[in-house]
PDB file of N, CA and C in Angstrom:
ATOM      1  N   UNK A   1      15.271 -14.162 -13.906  1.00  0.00           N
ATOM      2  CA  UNK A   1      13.916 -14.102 -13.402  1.00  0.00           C
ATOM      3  C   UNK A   1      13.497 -15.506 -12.985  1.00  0.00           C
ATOM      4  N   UNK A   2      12.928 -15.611 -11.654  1.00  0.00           N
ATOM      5  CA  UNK A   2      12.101 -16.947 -11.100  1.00  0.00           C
ATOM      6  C   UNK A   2      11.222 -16.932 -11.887  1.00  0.00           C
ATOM      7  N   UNK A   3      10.254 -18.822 -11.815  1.00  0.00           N
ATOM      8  CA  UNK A   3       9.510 -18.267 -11.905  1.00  0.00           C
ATOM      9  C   UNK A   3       9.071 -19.147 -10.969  1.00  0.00           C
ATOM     10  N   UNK A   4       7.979 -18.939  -9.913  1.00  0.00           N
ATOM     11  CA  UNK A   4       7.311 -19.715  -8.971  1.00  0.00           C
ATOM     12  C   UNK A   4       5.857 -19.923  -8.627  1.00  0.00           C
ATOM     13  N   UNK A   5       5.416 -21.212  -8.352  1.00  0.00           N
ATOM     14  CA  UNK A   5       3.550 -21.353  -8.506  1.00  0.00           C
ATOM     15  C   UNK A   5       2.962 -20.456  -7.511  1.00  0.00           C
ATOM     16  N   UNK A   6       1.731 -20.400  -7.820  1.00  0.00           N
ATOM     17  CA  UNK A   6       1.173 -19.465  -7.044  1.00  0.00           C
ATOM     18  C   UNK A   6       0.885 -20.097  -5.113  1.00  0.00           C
ATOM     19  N   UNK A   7       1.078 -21.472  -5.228  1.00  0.00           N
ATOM     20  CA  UNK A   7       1.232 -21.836  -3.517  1.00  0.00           C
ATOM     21  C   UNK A   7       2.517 -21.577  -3.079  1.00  0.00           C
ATOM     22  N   UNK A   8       3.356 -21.724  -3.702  1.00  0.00           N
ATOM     23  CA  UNK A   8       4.780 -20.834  -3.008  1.00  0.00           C
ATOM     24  C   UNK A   8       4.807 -20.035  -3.012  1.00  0.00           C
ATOM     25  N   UNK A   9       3.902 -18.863  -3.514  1.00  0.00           N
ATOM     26  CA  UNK A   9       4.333 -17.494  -3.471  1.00  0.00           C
ATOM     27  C   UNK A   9       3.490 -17.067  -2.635  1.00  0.00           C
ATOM     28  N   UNK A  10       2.371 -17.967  -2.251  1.00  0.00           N
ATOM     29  CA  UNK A  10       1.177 -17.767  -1.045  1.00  0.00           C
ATOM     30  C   UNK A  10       1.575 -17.830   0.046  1.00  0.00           C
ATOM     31  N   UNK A  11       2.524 -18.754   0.213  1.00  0.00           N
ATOM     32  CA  UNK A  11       3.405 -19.300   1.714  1.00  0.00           C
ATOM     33  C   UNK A  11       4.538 -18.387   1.725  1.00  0.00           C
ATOM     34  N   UNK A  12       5.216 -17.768   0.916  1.00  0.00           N
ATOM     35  CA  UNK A  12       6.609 -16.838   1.162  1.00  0.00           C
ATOM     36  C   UNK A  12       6.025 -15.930   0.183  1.00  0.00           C
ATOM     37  N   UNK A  13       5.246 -15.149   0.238  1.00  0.00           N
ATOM     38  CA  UNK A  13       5.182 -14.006   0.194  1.00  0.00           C
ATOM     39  C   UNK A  13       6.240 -12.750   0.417  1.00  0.00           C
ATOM     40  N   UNK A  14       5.866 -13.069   1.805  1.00  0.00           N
ATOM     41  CA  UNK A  14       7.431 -12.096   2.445  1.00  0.00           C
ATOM     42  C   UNK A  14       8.232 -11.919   1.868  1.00  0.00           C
ATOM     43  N   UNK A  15       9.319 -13.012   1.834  1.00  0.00           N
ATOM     44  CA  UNK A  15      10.332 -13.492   1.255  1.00  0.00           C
ATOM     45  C   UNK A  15      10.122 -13.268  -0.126  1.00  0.00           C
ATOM     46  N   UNK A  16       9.263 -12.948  -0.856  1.00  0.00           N
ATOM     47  CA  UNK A  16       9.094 -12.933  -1.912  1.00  0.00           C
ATOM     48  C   UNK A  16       9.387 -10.922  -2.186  1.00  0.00           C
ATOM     49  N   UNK A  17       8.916 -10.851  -1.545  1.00  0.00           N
ATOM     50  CA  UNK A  17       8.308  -9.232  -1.479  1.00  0.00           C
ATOM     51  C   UNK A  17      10.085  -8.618  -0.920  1.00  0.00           C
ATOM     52  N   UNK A  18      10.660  -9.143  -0.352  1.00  0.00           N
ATOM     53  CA  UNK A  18      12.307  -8.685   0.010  1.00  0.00           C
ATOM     54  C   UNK A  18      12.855  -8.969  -0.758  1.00  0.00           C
ATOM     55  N   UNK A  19      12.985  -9.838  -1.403  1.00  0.00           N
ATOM     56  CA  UNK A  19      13.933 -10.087  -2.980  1.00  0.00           C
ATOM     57  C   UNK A  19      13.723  -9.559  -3.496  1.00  0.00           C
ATOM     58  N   UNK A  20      12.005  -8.715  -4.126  1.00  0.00           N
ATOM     59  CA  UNK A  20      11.785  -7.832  -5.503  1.00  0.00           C
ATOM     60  C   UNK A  20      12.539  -6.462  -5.051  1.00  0.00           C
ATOM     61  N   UNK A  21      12.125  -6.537  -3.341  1.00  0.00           N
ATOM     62  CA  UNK A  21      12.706  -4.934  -2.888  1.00  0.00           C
ATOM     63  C   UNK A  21      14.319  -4.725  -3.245  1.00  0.00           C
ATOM     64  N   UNK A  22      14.838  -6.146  -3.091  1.00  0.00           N
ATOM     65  CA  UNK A  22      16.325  -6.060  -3.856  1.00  0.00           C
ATOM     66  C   UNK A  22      16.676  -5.817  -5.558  1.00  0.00           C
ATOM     67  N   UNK A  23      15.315  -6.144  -6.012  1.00  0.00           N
ATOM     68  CA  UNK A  23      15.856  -5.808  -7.725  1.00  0.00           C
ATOM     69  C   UNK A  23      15.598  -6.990  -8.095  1.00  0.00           C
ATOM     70  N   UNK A  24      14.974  -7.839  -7.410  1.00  0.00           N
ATOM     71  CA  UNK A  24      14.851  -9.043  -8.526  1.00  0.00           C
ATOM     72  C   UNK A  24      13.182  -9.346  -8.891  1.00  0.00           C
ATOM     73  N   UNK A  25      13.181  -9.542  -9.983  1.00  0.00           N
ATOM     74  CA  UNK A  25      11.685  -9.302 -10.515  1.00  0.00           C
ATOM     75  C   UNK A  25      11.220 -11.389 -10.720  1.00  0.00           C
ATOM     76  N   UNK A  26      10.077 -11.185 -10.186  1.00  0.00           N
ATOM     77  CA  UNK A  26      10.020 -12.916 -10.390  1.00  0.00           C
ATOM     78  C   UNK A  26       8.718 -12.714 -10.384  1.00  0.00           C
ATOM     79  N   UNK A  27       8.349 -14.272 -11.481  1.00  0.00           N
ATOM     80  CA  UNK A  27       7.007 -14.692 -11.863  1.00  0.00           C
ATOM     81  C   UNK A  27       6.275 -15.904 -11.335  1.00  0.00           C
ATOM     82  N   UNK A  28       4.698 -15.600 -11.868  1.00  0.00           N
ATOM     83  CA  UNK A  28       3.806 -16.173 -10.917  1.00  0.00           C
ATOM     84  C   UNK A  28       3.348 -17.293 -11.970  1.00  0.00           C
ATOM     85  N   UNK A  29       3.303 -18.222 -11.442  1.00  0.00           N
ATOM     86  CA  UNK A  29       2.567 -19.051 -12.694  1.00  0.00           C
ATOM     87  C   UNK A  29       0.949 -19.974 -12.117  1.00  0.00           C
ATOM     88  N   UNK A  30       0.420 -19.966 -12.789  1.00  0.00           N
ATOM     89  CA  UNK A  30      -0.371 -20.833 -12.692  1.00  0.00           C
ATOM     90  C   UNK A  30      -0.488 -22.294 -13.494  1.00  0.00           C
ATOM     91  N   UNK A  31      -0.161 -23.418 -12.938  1.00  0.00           N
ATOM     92  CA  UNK A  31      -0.204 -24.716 -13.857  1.00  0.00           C
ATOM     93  C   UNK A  31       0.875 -24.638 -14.577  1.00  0.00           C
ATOM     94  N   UNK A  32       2.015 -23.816 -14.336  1.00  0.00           N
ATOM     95  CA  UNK A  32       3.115 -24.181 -14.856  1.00  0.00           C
ATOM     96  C   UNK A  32       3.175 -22.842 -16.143  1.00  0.00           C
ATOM     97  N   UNK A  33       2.157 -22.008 -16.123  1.00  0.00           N
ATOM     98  CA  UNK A  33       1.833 -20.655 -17.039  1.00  0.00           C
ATOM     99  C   UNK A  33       2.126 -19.581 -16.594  1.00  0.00           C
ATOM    100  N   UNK A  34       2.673 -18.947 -16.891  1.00  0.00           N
ATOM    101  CA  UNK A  34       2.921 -17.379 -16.223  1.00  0.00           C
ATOM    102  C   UNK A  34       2.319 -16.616 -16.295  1.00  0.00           C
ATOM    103  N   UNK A  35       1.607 -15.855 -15.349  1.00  0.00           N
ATOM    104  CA  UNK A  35       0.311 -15.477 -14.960  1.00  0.00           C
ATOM    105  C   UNK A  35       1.258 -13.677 -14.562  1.00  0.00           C
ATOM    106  N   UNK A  36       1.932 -13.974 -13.761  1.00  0.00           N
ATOM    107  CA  UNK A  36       2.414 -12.350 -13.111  1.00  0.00           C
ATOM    108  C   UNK A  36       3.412 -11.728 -13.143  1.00  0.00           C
ATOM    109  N   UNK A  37       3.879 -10.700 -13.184  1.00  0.00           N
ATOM    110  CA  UNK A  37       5.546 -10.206 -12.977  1.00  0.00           C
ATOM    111  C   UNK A  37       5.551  -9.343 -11.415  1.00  0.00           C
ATOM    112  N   UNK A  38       6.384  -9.963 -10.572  1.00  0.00           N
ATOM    113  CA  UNK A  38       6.292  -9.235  -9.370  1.00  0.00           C
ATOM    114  C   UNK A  38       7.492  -8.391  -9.731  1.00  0.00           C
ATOM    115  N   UNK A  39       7.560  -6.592  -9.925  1.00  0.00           N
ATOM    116  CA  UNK A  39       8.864  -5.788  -9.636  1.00  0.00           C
ATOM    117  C   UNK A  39       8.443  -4.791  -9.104  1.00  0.00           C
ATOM    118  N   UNK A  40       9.548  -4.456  -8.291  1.00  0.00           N
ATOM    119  CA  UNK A  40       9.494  -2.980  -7.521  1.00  0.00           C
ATOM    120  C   UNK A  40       9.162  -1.889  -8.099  1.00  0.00           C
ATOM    121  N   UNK A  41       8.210  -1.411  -7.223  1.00  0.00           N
ATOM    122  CA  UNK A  41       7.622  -0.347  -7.980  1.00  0.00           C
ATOM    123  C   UNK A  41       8.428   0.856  -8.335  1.00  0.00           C
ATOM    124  N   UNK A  42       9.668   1.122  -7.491  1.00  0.00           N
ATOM    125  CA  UNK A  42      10.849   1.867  -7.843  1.00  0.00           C
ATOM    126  C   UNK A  42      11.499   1.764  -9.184  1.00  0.00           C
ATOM    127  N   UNK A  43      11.192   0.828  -9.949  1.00  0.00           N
ATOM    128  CA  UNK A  43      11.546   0.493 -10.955  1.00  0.00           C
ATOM    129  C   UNK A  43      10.379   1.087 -12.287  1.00  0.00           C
ATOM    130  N   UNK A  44       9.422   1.385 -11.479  1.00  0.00           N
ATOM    131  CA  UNK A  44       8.401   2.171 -12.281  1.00  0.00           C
ATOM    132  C   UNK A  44       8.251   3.440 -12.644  1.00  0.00           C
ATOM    133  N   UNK A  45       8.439   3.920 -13.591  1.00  0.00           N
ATOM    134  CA  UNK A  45       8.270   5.429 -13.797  1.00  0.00           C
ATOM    135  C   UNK A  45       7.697   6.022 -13.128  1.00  0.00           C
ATOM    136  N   UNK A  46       7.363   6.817 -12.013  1.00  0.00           N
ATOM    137  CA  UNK A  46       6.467   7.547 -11.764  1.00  0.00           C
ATOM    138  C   UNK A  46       5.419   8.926 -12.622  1.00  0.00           C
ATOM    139  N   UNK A  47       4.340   8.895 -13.231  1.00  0.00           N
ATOM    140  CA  UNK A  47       3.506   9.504 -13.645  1.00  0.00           C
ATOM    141  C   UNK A  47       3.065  10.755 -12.805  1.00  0.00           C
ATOM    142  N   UNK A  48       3.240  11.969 -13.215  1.00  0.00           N
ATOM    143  CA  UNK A  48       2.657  13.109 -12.550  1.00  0.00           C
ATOM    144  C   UNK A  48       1.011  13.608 -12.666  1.00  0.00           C
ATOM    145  N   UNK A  49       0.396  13.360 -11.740  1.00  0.00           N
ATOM    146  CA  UNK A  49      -0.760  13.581 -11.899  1.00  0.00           C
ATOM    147  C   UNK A  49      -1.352  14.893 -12.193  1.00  0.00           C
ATOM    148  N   UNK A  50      -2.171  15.369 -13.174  1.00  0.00           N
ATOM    149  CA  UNK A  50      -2.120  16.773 -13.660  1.00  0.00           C
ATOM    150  C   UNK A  50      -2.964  17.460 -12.082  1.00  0.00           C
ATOM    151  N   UNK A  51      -2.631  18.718 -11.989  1.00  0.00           N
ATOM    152  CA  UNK A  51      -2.961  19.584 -10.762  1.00  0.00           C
ATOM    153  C   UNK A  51      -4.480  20.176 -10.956  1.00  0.00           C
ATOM    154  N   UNK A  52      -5.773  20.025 -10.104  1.00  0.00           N
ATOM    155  CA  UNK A  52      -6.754  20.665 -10.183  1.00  0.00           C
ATOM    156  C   UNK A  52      -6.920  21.257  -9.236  1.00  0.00           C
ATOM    157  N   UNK A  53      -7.671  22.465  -9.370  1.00  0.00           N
ATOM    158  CA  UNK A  53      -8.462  22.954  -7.537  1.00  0.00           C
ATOM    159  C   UNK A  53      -9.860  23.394  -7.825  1.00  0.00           C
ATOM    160  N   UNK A  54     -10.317  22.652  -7.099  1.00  0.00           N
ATOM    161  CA  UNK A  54     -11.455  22.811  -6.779  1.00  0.00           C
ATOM    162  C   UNK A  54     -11.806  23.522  -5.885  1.00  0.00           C
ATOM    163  N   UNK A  55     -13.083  24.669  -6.415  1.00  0.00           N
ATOM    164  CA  UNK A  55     -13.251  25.382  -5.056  1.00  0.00           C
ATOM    165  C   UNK A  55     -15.119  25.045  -4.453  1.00  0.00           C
ATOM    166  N   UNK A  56     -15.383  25.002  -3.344  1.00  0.00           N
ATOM    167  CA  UNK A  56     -16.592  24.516  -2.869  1.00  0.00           C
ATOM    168  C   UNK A  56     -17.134  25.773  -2.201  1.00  0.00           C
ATOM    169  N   UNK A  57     -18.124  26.166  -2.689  1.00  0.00           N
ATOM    170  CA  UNK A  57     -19.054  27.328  -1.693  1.00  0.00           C
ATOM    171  C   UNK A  57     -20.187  26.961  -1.289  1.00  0.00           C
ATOM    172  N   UNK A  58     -20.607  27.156   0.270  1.00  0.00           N
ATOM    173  CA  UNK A  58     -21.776  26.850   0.711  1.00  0.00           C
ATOM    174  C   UNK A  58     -22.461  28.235   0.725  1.00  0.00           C
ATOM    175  N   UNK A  59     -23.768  28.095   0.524  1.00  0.00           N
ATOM    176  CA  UNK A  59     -24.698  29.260   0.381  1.00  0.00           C
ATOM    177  C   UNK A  59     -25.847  28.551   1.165  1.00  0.00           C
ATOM    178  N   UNK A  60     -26.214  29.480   2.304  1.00  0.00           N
ATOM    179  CA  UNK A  60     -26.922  29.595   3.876  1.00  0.00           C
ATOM    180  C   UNK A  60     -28.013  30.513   3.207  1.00  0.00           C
ATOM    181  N   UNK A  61     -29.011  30.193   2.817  1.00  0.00           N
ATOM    182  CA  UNK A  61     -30.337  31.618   3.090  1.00  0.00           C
ATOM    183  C   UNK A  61     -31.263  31.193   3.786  1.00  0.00           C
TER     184      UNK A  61
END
């Protein structure tokens, strides 16, 4: 894991954002503190959102 200040990661962003898309997870620091974890969100569980339906009736008199 990098870890890199937050003005390099302001200026290469991009570049930043194509490496995580490769699998590599890197951090943000502030003042030399680590402030963030940038990883692909593919790497995130996805959560199923429970199913509702809503039904809407308009009533005209």
């Amino acid at each position: 894991m990098e870890v890199i200040n937050i003005d390099q990661a302001k200026t290469q962003l991009s570049q930043l954002l194509v490496r995580v898309q490769q699998g590599e997870k890197i951090v943000i620091a502030n003042r030399g503190k680590p402030v963030a974890l940038i990883e692909s969100v593919s790497r995130i569980p996805t959560l199923k959102a429970p199913s509702r339906t809503f039904t809407w009736s308009i009533y005209c008199t």
